[in-house]
Structure formats: structure tokens, C-alpha cells
Protein backbone atom coordinates (compact mmCIF):
# COMPACT_ATOMS: atom_id res chain seq x y z
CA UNK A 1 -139.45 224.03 -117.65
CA UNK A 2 -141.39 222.28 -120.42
CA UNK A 3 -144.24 220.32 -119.56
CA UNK A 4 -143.31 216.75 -120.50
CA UNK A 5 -145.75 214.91 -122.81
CA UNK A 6 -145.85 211.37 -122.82
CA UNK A 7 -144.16 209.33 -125.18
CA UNK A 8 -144.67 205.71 -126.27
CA UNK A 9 -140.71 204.68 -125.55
CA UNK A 10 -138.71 206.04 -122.92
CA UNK A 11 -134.71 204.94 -122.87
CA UNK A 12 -133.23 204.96 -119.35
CA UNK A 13 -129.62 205.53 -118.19
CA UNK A 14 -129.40 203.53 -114.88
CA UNK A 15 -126.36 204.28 -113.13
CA UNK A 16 -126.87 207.89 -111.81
CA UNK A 17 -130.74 208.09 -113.31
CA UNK A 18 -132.74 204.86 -111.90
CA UNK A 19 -130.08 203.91 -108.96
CA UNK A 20 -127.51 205.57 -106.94
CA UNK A 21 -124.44 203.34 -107.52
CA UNK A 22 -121.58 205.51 -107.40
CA UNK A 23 -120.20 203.94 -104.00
CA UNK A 24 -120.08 200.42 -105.11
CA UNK A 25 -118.53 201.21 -109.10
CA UNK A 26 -115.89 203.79 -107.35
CA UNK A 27 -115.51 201.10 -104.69
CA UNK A 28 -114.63 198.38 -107.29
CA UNK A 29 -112.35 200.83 -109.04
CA UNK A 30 -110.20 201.81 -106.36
CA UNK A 31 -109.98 197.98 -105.13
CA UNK A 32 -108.65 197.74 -108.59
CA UNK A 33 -106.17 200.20 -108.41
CA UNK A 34 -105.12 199.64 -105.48
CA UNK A 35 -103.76 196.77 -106.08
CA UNK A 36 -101.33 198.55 -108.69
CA UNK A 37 -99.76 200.99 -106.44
CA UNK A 38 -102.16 203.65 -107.36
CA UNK A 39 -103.94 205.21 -103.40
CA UNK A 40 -104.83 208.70 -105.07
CA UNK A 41 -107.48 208.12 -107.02
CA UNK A 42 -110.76 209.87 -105.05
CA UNK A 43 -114.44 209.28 -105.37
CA UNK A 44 -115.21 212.55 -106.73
CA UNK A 45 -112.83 211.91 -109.59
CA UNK A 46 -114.24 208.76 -110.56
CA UNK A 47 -117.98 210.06 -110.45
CA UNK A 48 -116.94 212.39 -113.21
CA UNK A 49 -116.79 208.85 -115.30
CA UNK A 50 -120.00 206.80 -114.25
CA UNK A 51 -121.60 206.60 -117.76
CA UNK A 52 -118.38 206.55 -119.89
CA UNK A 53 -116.27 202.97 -120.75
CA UNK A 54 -113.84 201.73 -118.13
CA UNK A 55 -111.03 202.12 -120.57
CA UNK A 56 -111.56 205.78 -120.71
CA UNK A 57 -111.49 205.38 -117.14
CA UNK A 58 -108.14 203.66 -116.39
CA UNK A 59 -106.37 205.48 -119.46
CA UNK A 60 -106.93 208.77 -117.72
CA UNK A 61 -105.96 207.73 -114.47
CA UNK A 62 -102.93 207.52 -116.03
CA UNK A 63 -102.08 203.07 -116.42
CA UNK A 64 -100.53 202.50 -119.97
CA UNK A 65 -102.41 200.71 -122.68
CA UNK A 66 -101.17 197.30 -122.30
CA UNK A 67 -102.81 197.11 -119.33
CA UNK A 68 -106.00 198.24 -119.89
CA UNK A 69 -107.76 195.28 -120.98
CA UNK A 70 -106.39 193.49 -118.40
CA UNK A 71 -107.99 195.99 -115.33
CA UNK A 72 -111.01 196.11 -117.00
CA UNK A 73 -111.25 191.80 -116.61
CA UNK A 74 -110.49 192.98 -112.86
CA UNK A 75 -112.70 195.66 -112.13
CA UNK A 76 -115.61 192.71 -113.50
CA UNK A 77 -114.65 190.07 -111.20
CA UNK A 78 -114.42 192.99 -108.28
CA UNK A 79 -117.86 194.74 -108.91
CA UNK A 80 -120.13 191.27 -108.67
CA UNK A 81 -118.36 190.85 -105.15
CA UNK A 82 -120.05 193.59 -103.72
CA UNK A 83 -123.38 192.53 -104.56
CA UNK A 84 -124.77 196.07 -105.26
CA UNK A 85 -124.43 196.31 -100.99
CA UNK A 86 -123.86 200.53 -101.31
CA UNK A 87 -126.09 201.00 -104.07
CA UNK A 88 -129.05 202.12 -103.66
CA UNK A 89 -132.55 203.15 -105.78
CA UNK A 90 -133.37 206.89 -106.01
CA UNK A 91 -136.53 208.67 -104.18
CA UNK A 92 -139.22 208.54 -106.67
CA UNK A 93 -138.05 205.69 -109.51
CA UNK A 94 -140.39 203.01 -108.57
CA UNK A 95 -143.57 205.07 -108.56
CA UNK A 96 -142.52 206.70 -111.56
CA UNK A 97 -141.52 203.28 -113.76
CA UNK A 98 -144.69 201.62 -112.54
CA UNK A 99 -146.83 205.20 -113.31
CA UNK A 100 -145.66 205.17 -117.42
CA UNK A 101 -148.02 202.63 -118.15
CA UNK A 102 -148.86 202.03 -122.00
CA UNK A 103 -145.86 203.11 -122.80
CA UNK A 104 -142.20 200.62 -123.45
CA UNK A 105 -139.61 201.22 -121.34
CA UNK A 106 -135.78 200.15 -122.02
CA UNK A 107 -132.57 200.84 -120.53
CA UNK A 108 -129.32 202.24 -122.37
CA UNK A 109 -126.50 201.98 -119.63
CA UNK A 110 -122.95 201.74 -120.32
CA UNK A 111 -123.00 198.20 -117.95
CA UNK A 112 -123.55 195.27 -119.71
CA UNK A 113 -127.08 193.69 -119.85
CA UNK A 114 -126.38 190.68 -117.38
CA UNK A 115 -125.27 193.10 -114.88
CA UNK A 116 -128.08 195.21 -115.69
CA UNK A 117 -130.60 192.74 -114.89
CA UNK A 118 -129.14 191.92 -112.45
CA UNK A 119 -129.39 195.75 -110.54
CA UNK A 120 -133.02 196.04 -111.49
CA UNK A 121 -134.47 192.84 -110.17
CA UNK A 122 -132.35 194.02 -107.04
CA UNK A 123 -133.99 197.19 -107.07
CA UNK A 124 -137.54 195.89 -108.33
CA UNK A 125 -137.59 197.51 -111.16
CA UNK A 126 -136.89 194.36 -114.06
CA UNK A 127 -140.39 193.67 -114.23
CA UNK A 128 -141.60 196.97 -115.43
CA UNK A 129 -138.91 196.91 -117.90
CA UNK A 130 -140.16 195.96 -121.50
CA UNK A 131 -136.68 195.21 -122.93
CA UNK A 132 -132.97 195.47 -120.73
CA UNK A 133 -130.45 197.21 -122.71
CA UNK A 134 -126.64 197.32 -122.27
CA UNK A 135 -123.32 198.14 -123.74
CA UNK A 136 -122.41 194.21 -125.28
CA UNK A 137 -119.78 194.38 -127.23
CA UNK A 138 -119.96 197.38 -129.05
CA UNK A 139 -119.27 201.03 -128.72
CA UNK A 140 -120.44 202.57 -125.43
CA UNK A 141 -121.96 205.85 -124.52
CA UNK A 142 -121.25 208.70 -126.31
CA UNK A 143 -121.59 206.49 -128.90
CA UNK A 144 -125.81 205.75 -129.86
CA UNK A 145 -125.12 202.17 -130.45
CA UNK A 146 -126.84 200.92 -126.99
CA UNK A 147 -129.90 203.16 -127.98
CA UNK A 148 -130.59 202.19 -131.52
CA UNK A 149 -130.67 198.35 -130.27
CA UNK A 150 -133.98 199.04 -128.31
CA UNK A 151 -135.13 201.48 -130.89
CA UNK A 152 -134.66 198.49 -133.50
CA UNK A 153 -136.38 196.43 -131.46
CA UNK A 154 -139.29 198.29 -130.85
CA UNK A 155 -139.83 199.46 -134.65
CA UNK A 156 -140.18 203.19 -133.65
CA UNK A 157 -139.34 206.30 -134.90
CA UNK A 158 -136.40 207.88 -132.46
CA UNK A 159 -138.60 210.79 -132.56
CA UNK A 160 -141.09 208.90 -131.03
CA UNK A 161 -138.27 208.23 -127.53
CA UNK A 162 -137.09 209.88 -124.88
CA UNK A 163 -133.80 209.34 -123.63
CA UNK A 164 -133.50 210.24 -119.52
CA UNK A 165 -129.95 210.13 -118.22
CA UNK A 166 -128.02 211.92 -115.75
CA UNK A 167 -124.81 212.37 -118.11
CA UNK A 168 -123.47 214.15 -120.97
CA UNK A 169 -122.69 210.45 -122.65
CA UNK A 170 -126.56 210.13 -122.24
CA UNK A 171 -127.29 213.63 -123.94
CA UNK A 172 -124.63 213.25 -127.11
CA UNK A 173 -125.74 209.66 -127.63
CA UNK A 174 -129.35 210.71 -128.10
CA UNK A 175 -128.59 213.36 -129.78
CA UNK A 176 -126.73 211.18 -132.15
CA UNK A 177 -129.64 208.77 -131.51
CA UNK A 178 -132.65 211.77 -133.28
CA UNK A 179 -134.30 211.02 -129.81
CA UNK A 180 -135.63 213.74 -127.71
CA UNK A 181 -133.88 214.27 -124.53
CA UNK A 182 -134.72 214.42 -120.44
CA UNK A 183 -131.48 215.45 -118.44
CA UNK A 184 -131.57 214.83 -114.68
CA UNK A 185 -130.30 216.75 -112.05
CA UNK A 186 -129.90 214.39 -109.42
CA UNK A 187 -127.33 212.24 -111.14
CA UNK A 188 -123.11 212.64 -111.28
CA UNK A 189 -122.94 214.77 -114.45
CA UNK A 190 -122.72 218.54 -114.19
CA UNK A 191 -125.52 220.29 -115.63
CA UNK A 192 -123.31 222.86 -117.54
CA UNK A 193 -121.84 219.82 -119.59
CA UNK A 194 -125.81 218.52 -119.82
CA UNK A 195 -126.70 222.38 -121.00
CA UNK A 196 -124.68 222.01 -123.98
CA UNK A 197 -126.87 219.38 -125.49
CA UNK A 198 -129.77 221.69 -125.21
CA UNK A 199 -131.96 218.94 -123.71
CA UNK A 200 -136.02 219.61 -124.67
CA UNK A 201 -136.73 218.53 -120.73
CA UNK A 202 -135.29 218.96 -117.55
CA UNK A 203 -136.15 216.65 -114.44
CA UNK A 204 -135.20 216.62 -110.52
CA UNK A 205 -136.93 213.84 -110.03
CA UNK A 206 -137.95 211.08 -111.76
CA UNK A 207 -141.40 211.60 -111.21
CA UNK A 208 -141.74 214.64 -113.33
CA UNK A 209 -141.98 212.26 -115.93
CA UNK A 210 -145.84 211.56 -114.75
């Protein structure tokens, strides 16, 4: 593995990179589908999709278009109930957001950046944050949209940023992105699907980064 040097703007996935959240977004799913008849649906499945847009979610469960939009209002008045209860921060985050110091530190997560807030002043992680990232309103992950927003902000070069996610979303995006790349092992993505994207660094925890 490649020593990793430090860079002055890292770009951080959340769900499946900074917290463990899969129980309370599968939760909110299945609560969702539930309540159309659909009982089949497992956990394991929907980890496979933590990172990716809820439509793509729904649509390959198998619900028809019209009703897409409609589940996805759902699912965002069903996650909020469970007040991030199951969810819960990985070994190693907080000493490793609080070590990068002189650096800037955003997010790029799929959620939007309300709800994003919201998890890392749960977690206490908001204050470390320099700028809070999400997906508002246009395309999501695979798409680099959510990174070039924080890139903009910042003025850099996206050589100069290092995008650490858990998820193949999180390696095409940067790769789309011209940012270097961190995949983590420790997350819901399979590391053959992160291998493909030929990521410069690999991490099992986050604290590799120091």
C-alpha cells in the first residue's frame, strides 16, 4: 500500500466511510416498501445501493416509474423518524477528522446537505467540517456533480483532493472529478467493483489517512 501524503482538500463519502448507517437507510426502505406489498426485499440487497440515488433503488426493486417519485417523498418523511437511532460512527473517524489539521475537509454524499448536517453534528463531526456537501438537486453519485461544488468552492485544483469513499459511485465520480482517490474497506461496496477504478490509496481505517 502507498504511503498517503497529505493533501490540502480531502472529499468524504459519509454513509459507509464516516458513519455506519446501513441499519437505519435499509430500515426506512423496507418501512417503505412494506407498505406496498413488497416483504422480500433483504438488508444485504439494499447495502449493495447505499451511495447510489433512491430511484435507482426502487426501480430495481422492481415498482414502476410512476411511482417512483412518489416513494422517494416517503422514504424522506420515514428516514428523519428514526433519528439516526441504529446508526452509528466508525472506530477511528473522530481522531482521524480532528488529526487533518491545515487541511479543508468537505463531504460528497449522495444525502442531501440538511440531512447531512444533521448526521455529523449527531456524530460530532460538523465542526471539523470546513464546508457540508450533498446531492441538492442535481445528479447524484456516479455522477461528479456533488464533488465539483466543494472543489468550486474551495478554488483548488482536483489534483490537489482526495476523494475517500467506501463505494464504486465514490471511485467513478472522482475519477470523473480528476481527483485522486482513497477506497475504504470497511464500507458496503465490494472491493472488486472499487479495484476497477484503480484507486492511488487503499484504507481500513480511517486513520491511515494520518
Amino acid at each position: 500500500m502507498n504511503q498517503i501524503p497529505r493533501f490540502p482538500v480531502y472529499l468524504f463519502d459519509v454513509d459507509g466511510t464516516l458513519v455506519d448507517s446501513a441499519p437505519d437507510i435499509c430500515g426506512a426502505i423496507q418501512t417503505v416498501i412494506r407498505s406496498h406489498g413488497r416483504n422480500d426485499v433483504t438488508d444485504e440487497f439494499l447495502r449493495g445501493y447505499i451511495g447510489r440515488h433512491l430511484i435507482d433503488t426502487f426501480s430495481d426493486i422492481g415498482f414502476p416509474q410512476e411511482m417512483i417519485d412518489d416513494l422517494v417523498s416517503e422514504y424522506r418523511a420515514v428516514y428523519p423518524l428514526r433519528m439516526h437511532a441504529a446508526t452509528k460512527r466508525y472506530e477511528g473517524v473522530l481522531e482521524a477528522i480532528v488529526g487533518l489539521t491545515g487541511v479543508r475537509k468537505s463531504t460528497a454524499t449522495t444525502k442531501g446537505t440538511p440531512t447531512t448536517r444533521i448526521v455529523l453534528e449527531q456524530f460530532a463531526l460538523l465542526s471539523y467540517f470546513d464546508h457540508v456537501q450533498g446531492t441538492d438537486g442535481f445528479p447524484a453519485k456516479p455522477e461528479p456533480d456533488v464533488l465539483h461544488k466543494s472543489i468550486e468552492l474551495f478554488g483548488v485544483d482536483p489534483a490537489d483532493c482526495l476523494m475517500v469513499g467506501d463505494a464504486w459511485t465514490d471511485m467513478e465520480a472522482g475519477r470523473k472529478a480528476g481527483v485522486k482517490l482513497c477506497a475504504v474497506r470497511y464500507g458496503y461496496g465490494r472491493e472488486v467493483d472499487l479495484a476497477r477504478y484503480e484507486p492511488e490509496y487503499w484504507i481500513d481505517d480511517l486513520r491511515q489517512l494520518l
